[in-house]
N, C-alpha and C. Protein backbone atom coordinates (compact mmCIF):
# COMPACT_ATOMS: atom_id res chain seq x y z
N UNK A 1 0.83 -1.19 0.00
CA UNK A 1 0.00 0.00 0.00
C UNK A 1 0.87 1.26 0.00
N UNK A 2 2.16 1.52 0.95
CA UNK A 2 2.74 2.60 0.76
C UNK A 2 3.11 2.95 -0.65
N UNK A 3 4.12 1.78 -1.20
CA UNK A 3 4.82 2.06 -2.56
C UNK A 3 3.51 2.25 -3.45
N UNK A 4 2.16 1.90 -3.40
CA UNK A 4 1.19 2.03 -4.33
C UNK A 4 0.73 3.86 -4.21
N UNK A 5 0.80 4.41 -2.95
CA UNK A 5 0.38 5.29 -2.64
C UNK A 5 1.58 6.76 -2.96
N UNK A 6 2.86 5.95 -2.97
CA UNK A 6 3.98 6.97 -3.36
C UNK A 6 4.06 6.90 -4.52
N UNK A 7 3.74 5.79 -5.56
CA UNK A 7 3.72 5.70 -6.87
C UNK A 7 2.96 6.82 -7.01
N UNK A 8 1.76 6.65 -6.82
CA UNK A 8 0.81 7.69 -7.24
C UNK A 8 1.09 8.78 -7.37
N UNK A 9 1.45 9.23 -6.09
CA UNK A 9 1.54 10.86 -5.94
C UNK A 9 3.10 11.13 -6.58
N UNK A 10 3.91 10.69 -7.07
CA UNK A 10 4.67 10.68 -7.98
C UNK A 10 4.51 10.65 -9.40
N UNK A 11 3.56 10.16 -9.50
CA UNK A 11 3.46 9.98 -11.05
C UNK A 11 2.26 11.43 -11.50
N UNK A 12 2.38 12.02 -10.39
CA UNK A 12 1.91 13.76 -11.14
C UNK A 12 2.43 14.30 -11.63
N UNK A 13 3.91 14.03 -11.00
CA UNK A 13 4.92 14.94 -11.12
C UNK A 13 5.34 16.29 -10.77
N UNK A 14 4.52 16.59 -9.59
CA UNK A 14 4.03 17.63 -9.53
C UNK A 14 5.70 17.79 -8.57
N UNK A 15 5.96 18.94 -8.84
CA UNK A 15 7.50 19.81 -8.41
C UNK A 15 7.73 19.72 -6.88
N UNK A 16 8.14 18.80 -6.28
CA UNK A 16 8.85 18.68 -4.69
C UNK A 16 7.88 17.70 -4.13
N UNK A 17 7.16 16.73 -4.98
CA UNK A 17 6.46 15.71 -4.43
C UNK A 17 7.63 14.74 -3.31
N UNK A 18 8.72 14.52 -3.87
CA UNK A 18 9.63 13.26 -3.28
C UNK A 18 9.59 14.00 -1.74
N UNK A 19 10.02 15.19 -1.66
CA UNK A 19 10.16 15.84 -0.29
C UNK A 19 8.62 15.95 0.57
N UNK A 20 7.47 15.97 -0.09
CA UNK A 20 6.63 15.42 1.06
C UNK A 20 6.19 14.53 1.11
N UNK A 21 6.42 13.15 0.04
CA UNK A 21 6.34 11.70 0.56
C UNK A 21 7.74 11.93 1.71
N UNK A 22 8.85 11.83 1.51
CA UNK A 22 9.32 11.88 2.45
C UNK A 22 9.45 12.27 3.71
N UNK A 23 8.41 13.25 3.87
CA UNK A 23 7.88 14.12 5.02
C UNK A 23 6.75 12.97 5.89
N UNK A 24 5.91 12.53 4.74
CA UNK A 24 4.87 11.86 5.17
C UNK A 24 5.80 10.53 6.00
N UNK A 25 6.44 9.94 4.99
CA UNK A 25 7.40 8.40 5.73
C UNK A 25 7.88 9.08 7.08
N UNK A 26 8.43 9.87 7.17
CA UNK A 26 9.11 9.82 8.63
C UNK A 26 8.06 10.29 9.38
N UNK A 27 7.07 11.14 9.36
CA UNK A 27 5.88 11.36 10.27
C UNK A 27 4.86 10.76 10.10
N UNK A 28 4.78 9.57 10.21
CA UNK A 28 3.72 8.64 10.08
C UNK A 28 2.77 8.41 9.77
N UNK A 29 2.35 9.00 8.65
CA UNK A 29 1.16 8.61 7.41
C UNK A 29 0.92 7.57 7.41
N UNK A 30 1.97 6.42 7.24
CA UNK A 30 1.63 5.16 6.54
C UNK A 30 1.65 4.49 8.25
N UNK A 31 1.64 4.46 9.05
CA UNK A 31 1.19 3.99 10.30
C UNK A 31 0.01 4.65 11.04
N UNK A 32 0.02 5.58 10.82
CA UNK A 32 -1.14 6.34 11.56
C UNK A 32 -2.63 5.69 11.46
N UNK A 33 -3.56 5.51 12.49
CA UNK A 33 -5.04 5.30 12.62
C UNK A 33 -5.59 6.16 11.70
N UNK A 34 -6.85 5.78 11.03
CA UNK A 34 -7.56 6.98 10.17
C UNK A 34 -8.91 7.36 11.30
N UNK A 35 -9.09 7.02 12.46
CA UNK A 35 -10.03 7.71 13.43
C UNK A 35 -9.87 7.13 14.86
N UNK A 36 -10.32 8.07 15.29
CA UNK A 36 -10.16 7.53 16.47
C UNK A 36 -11.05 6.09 17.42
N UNK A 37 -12.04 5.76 16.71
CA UNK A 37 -12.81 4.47 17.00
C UNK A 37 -13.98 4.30 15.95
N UNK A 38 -14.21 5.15 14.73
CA UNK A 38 -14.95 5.05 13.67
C UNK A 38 -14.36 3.83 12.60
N UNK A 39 -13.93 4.51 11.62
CA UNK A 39 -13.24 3.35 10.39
C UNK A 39 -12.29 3.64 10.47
N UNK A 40 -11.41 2.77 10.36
CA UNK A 40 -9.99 2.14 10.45
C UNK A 40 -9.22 2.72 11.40
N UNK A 41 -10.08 2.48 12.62
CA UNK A 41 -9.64 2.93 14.21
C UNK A 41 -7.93 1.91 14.48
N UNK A 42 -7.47 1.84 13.25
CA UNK A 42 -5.61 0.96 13.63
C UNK A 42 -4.58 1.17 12.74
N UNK A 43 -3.60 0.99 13.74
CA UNK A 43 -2.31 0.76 12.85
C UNK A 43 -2.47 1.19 11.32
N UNK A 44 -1.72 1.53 10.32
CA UNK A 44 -1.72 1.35 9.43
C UNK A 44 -3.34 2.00 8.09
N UNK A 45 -4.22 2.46 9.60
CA UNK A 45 -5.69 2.65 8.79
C UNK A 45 -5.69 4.22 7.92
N UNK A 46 -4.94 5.14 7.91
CA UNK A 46 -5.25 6.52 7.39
C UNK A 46 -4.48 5.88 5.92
N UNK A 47 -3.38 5.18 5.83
CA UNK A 47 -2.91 5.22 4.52
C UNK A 47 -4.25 4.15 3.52
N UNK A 48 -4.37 3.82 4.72
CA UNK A 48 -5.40 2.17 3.74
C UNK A 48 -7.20 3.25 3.15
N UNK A 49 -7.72 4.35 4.14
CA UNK A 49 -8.21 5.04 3.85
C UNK A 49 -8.22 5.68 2.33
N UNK A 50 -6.73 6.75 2.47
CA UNK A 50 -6.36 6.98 1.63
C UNK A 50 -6.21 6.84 0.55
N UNK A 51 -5.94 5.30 0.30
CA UNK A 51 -5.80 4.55 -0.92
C UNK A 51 -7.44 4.38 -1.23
N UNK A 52 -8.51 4.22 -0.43
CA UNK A 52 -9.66 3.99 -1.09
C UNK A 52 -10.66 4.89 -1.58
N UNK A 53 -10.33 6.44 -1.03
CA UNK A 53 -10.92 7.18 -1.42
C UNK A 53 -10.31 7.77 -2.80
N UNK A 54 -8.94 7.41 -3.01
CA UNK A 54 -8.44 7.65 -4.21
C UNK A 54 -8.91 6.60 -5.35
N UNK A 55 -8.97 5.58 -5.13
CA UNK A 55 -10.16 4.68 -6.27
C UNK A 55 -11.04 4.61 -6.27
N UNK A 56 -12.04 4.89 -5.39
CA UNK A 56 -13.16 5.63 -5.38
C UNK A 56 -13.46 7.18 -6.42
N UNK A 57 -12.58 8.02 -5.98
CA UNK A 57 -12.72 9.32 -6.64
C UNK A 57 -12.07 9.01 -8.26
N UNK A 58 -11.27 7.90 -8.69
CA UNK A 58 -10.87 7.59 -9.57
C UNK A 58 -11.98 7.46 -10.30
N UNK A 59 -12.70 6.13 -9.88
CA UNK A 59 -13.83 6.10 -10.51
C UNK A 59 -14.96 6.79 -10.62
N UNK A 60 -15.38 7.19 -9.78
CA UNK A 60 -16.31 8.37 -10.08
C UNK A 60 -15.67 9.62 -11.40
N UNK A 61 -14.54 10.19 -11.82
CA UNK A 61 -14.35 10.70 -12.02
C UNK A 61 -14.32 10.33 -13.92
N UNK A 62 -14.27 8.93 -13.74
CA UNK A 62 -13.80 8.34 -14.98
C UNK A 62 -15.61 8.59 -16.07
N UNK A 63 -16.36 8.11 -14.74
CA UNK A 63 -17.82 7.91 -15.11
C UNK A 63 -18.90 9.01 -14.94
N UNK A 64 -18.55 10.26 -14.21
CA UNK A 64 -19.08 11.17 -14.40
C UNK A 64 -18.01 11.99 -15.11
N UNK A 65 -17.23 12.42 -15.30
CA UNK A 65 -16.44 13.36 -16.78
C UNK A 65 -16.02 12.59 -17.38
N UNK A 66 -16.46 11.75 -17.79
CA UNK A 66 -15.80 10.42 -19.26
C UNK A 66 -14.68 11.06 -20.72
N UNK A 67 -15.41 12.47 -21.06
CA UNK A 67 -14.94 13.43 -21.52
C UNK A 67 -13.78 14.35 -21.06
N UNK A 68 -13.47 13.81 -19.88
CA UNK A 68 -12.36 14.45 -19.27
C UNK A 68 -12.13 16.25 -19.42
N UNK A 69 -13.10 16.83 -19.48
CA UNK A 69 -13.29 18.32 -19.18
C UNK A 69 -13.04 19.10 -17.88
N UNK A 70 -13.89 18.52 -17.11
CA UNK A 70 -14.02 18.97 -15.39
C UNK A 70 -13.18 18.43 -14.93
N UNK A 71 -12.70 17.33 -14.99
CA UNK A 71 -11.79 17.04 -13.91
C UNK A 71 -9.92 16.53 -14.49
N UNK A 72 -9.56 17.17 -13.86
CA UNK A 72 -7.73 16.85 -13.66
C UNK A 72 -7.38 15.50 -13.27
N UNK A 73 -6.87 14.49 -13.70
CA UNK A 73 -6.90 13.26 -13.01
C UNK A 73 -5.39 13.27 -12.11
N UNK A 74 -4.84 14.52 -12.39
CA UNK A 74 -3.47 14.45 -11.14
C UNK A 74 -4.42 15.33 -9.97
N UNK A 75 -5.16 16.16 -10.19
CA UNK A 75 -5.62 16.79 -9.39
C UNK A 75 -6.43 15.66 -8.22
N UNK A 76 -7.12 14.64 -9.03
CA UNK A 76 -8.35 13.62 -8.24
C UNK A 76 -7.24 12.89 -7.31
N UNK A 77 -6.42 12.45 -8.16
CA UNK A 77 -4.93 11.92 -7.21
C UNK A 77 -4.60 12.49 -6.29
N UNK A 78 -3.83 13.72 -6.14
CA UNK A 78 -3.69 14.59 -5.12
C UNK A 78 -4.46 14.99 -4.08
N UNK A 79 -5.23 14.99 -4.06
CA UNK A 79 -7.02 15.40 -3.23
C UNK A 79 -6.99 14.41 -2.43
N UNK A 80 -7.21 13.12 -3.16
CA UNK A 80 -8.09 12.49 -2.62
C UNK A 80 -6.48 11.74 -1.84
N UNK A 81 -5.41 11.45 -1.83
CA UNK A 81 -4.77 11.09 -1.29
C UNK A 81 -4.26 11.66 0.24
N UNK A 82 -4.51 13.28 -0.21
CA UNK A 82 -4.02 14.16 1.04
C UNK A 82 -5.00 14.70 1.62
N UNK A 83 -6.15 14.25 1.49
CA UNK A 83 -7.23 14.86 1.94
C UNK A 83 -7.13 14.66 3.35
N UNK A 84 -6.46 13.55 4.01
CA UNK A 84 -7.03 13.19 5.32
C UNK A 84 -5.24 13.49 6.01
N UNK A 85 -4.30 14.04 5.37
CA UNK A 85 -2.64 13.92 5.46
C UNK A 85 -2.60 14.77 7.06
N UNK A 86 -3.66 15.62 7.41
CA UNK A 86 -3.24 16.19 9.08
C UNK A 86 -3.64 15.64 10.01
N UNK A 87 -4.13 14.19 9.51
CA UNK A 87 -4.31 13.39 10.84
C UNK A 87 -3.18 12.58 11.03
N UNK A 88 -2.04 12.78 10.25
CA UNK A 88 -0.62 12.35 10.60
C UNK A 88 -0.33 13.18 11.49
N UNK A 89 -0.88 14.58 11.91
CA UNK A 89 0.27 15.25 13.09
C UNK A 89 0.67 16.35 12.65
N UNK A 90 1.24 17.23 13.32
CA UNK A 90 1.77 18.04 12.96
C UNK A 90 2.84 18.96 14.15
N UNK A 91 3.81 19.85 14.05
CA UNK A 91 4.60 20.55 15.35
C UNK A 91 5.43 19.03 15.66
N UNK A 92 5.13 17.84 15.14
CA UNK A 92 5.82 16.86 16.00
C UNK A 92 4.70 16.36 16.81
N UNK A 93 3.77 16.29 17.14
CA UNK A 93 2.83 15.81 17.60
C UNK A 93 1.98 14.54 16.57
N UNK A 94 1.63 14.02 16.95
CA UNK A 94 1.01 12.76 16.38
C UNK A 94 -0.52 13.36 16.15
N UNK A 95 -1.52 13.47 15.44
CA UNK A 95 -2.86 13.56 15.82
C UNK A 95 -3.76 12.62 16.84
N UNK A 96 -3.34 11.57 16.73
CA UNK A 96 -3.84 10.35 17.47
C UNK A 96 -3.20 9.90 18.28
N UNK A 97 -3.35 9.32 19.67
CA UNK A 97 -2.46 9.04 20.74
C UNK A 97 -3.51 8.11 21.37
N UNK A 98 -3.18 6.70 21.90
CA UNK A 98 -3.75 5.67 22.05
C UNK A 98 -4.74 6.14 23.98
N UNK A 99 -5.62 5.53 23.52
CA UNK A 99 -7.01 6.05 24.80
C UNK A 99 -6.57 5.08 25.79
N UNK A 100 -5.80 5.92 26.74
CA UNK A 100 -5.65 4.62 27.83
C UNK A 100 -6.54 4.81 28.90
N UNK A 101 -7.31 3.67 29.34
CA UNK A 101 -7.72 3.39 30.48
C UNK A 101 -7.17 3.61 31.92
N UNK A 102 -8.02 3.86 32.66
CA UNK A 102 -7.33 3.50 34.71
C UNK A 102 -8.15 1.74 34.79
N UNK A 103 -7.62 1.00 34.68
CA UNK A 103 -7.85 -0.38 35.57
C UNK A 103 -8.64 -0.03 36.59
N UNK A 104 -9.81 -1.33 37.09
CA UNK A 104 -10.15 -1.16 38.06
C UNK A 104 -9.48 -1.61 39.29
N UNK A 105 -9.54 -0.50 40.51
CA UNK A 105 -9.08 -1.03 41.97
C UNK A 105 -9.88 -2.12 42.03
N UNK A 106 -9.00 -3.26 42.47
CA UNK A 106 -10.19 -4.23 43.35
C UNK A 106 -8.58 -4.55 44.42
N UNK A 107 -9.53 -5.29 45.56
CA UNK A 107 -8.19 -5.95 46.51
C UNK A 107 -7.28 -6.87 46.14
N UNK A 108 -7.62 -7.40 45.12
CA UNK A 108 -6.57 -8.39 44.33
C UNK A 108 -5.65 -7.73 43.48
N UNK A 109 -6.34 -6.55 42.78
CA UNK A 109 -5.31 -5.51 42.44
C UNK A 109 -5.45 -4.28 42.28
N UNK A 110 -4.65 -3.85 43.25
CA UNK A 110 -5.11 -2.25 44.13
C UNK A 110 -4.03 -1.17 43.09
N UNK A 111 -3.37 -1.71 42.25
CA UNK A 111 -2.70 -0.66 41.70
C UNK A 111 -2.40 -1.18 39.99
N UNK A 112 -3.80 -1.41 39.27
CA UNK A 112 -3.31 -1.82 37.84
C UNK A 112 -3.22 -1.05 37.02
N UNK A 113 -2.61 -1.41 35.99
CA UNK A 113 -2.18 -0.89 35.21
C UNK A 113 -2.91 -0.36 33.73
N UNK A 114 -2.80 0.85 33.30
CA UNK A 114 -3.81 1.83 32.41
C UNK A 114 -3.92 0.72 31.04
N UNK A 115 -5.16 0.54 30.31
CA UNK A 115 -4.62 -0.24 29.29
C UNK A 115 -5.61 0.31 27.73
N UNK A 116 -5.19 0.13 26.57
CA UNK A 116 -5.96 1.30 25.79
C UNK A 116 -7.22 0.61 25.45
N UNK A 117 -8.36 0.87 25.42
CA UNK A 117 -9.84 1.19 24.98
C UNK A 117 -10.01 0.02 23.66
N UNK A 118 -10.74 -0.75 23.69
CA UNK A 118 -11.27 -1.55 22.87
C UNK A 118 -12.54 -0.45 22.04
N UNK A 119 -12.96 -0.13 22.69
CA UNK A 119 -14.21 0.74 21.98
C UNK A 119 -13.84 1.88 21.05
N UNK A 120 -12.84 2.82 21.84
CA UNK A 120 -12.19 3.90 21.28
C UNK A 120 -10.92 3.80 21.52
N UNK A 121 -10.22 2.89 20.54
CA UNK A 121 -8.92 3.03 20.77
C UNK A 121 -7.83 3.89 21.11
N UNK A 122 -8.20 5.21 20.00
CA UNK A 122 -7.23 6.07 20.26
C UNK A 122 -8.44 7.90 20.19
N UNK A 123 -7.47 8.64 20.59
CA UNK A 123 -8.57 9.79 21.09
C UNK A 123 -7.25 11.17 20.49
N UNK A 124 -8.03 12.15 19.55
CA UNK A 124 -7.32 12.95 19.32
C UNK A 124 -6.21 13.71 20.04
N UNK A 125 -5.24 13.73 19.65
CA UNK A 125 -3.70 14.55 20.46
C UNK A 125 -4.21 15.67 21.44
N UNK A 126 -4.31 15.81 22.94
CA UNK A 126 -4.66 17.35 23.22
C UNK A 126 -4.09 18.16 23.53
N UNK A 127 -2.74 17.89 22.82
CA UNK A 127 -1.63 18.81 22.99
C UNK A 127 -1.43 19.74 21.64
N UNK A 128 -2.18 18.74 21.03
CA UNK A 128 -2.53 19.94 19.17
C UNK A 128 -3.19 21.50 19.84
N UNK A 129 -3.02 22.50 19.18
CA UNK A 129 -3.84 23.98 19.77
C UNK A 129 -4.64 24.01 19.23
N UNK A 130 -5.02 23.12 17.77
CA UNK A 130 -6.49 22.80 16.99
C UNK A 130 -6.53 21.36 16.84
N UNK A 131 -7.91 20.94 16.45
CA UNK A 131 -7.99 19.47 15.88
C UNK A 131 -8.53 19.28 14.20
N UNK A 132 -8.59 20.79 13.70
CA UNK A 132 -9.26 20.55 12.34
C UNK A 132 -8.14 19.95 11.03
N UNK A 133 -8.38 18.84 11.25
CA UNK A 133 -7.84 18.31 10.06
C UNK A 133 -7.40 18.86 9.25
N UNK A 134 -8.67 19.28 7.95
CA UNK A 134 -8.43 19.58 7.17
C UNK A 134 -7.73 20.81 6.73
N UNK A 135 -7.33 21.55 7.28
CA UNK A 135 -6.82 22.78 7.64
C UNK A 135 -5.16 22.42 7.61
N UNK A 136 -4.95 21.27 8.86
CA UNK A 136 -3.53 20.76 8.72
C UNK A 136 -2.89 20.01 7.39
N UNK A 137 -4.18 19.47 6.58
CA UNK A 137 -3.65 18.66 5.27
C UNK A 137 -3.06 19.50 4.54
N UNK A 138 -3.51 21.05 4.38
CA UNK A 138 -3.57 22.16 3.35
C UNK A 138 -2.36 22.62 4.05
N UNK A 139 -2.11 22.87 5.30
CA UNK A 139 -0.68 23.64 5.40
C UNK A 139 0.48 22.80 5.40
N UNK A 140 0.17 21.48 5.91
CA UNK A 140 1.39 20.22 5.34
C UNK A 140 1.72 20.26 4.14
N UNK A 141 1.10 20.34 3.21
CA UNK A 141 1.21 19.95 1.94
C UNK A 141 1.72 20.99 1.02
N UNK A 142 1.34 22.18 1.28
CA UNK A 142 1.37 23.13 1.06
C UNK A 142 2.76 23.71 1.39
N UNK A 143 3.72 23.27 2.43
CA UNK A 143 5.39 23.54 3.03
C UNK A 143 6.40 22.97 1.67
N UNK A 144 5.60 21.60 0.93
CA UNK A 144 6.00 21.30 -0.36
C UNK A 144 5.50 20.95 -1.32
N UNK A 145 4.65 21.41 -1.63
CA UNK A 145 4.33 21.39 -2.99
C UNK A 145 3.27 22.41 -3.04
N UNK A 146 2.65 23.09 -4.59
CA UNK A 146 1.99 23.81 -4.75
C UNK A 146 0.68 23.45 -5.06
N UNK A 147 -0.03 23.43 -4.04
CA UNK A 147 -1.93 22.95 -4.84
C UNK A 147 -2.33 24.30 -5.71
N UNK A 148 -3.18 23.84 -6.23
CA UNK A 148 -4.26 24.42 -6.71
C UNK A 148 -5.56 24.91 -6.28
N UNK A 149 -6.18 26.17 -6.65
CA UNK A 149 -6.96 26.53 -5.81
C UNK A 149 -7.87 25.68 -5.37
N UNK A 150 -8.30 24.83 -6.85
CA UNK A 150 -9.81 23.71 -6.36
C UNK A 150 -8.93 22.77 -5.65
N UNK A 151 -8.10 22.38 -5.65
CA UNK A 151 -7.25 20.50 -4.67
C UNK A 151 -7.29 21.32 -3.50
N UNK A 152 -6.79 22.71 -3.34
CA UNK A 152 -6.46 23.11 -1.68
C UNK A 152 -8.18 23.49 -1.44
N UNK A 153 -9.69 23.91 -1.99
CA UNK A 153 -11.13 23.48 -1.80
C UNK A 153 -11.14 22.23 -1.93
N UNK A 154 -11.03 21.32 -1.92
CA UNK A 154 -11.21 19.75 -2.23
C UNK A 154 -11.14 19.15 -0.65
N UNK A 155 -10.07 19.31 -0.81
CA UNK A 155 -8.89 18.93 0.69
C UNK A 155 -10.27 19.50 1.80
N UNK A 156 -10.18 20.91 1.82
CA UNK A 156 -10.87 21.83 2.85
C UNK A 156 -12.18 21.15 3.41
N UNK A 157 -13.14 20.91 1.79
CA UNK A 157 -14.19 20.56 2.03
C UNK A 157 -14.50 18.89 1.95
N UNK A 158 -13.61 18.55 2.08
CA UNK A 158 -13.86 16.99 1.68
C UNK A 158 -14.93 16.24 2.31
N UNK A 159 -15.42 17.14 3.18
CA UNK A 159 -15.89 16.72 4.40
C UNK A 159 -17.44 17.21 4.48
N UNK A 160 -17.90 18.25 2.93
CA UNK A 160 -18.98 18.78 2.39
C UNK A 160 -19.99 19.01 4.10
N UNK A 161 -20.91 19.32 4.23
CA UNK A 161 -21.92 19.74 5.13
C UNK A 161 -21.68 19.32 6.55
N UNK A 162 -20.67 18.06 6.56
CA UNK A 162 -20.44 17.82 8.04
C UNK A 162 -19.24 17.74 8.54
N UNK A 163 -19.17 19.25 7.83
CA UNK A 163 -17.45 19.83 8.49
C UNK A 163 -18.03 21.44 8.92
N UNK A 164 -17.16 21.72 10.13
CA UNK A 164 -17.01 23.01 11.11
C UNK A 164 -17.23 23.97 9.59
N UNK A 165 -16.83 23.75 8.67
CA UNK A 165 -16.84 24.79 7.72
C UNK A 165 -18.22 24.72 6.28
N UNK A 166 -19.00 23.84 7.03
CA UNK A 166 -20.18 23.66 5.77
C UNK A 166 -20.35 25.18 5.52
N UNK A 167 -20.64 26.04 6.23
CA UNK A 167 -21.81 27.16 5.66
C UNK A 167 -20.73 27.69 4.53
N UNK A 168 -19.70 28.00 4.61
CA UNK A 168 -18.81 28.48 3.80
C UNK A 168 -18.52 27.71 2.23
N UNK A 169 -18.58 26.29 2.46
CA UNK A 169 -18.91 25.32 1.22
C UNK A 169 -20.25 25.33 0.47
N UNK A 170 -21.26 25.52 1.31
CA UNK A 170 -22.85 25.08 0.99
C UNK A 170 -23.20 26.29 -0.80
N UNK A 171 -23.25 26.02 -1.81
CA UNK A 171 -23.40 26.33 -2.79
C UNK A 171 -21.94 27.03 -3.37
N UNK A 172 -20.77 26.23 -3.12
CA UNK A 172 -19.85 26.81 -4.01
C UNK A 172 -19.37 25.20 -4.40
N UNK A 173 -19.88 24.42 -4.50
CA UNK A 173 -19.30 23.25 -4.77
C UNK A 173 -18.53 23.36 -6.27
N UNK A 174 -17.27 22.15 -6.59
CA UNK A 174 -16.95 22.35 -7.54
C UNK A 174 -16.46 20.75 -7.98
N UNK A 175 -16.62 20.38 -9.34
CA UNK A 175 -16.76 18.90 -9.56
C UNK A 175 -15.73 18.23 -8.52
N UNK A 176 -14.13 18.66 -8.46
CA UNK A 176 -13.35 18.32 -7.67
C UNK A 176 -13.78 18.08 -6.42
N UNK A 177 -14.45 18.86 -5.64
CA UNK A 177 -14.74 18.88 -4.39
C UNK A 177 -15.84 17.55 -4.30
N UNK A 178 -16.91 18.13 -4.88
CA UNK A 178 -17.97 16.93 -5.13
C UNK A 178 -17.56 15.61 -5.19
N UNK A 179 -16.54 14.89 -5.76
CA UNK A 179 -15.97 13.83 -6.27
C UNK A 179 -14.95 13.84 -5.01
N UNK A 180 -14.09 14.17 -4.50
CA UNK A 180 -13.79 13.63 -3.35
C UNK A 180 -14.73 13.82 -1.79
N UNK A 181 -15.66 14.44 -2.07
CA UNK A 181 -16.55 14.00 -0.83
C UNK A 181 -17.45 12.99 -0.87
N UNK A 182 -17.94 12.67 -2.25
CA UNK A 182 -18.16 11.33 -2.60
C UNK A 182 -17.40 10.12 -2.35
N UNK A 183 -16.74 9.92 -2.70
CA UNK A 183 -15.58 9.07 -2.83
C UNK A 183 -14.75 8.88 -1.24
N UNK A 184 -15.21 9.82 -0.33
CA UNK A 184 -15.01 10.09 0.89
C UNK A 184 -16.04 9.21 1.81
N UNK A 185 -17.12 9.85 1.93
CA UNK A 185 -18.33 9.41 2.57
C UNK A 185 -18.13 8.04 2.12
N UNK A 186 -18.23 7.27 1.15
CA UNK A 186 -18.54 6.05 -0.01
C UNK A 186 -17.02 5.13 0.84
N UNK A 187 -16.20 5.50 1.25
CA UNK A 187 -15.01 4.80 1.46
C UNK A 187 -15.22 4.55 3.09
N UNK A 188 -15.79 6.08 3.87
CA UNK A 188 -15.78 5.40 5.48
C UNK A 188 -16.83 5.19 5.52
N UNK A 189 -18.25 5.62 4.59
CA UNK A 189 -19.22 4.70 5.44
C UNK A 189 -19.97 3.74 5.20
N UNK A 190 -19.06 2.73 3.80
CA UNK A 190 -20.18 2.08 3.15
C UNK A 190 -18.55 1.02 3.31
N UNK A 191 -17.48 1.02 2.81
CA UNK A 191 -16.51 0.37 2.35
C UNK A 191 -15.96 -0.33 3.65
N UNK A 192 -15.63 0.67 4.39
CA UNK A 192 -15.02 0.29 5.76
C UNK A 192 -15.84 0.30 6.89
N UNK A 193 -17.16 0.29 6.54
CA UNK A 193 -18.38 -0.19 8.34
C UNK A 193 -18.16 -0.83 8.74
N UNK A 194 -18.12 -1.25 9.91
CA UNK A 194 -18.12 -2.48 10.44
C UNK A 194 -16.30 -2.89 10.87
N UNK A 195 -15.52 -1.73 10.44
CA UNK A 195 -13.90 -2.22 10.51
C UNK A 195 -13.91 -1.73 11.86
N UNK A 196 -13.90 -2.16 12.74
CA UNK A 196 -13.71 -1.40 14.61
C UNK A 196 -14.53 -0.17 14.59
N UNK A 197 -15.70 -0.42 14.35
CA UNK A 197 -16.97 0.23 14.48
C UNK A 197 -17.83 0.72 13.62
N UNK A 198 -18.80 1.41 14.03
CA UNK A 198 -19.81 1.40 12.50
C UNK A 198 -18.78 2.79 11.53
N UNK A 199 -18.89 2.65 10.42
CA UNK A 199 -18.53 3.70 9.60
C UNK A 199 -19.21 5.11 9.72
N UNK A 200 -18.40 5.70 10.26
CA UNK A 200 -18.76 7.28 10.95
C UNK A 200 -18.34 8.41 10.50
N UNK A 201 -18.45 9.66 10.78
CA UNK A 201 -17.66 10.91 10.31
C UNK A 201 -16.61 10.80 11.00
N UNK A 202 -15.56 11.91 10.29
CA UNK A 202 -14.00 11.81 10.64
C UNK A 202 -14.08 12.57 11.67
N UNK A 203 -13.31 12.07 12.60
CA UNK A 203 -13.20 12.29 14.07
C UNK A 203 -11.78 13.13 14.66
């Protein structure tokens, strides 16, 4: 999945890509949880995300602009790959940090030990000074390489009406955007339900 996912975003070509795959490898993209107890609440779940909303938006894109007018297919690549890239972290901080428990006291054992959450595995960083994602994908990405106005709206809104920022999206949609919030919704809540909990909004 990584080398499938660095292929990709390489094969745009887009000018200083190698330097933020490389950004992404050492700050943990390709290990990072994609939520905190929704879809792909583990190890390894934001890149596996990643990869599905990008064949998702692939296809959609193939079958609604067949004509290839509206849509950029490095652009659908780019989007839909980095759409979710600030829940890797940012300052050095992780976004996700595993939900540990207090054990219960009992007299057999009066001093156990914290252990992390089956339900909600892991629980956003609260040492971040924000938690909006999408905000962090656009300034990560953005340190190397240059989006475009609609990929850096894409990214923003990926998240269409049930993001902190709907009112500001609500009638400026643009095929790009449309097609990765499709391809979004379609990946956590139909593709991955049921993966360590029901398929939910991004958390």
């Amino acid at each position: 999945m990584r080398e499938t996912i660095i292929e990709m975003l390489m094969s745009t070509k887009r000018e200083h890509m190698e330097a933020l795959v490389n950004w992404m490898d050492e700050n943990g993209f390709f290990t990072a949880p994609c939520s905190g107890s929704y879809h792909l609440a583990y190890e390894g779940g934001l890149a596996e995300h990643s990869m599905n909303v990008m064949r998702q938006a692939l296809r959609l894109a193939e079958t609604l602009d067949a004509d290839k007018k509206m849509l950029d297919r490095d652009s659908v690549v780019i989007a839909a790959l980095l759409h979710d890239l600030g829940k890797t972290g940012q300052f050095g901080k992780p976004n996700y940090v595993p939900n540990m428990l207090k054990g219960r006291v009992t007299k057999a054992n009066p001093d156990p030990k914290p252990y992390q959450s089956e339900k909600k595995p892991y629980i956003t960083n609260p040492d971040l000074l924000y938690v909006d994602h999408e905000i962090r994908s656009i300034q990560i990405a953005s340190q190397f390489i240059e989006l475009t106005e609609e990929e850096s709206f894409a990214i923003l809104n990926h998240n269409g009406m049930y993001s902190n920022l709907r009112y500001a999206y609500s009638g400026r949609e643009t095929p790009l955007s449309l097609v990765i919030h499709w391809a979004d919704m379609w990946a956590a809540r139909v593709l991955e339900a049921g993966e360590n909990g029901e398929g939910g909004a991004d958390e």
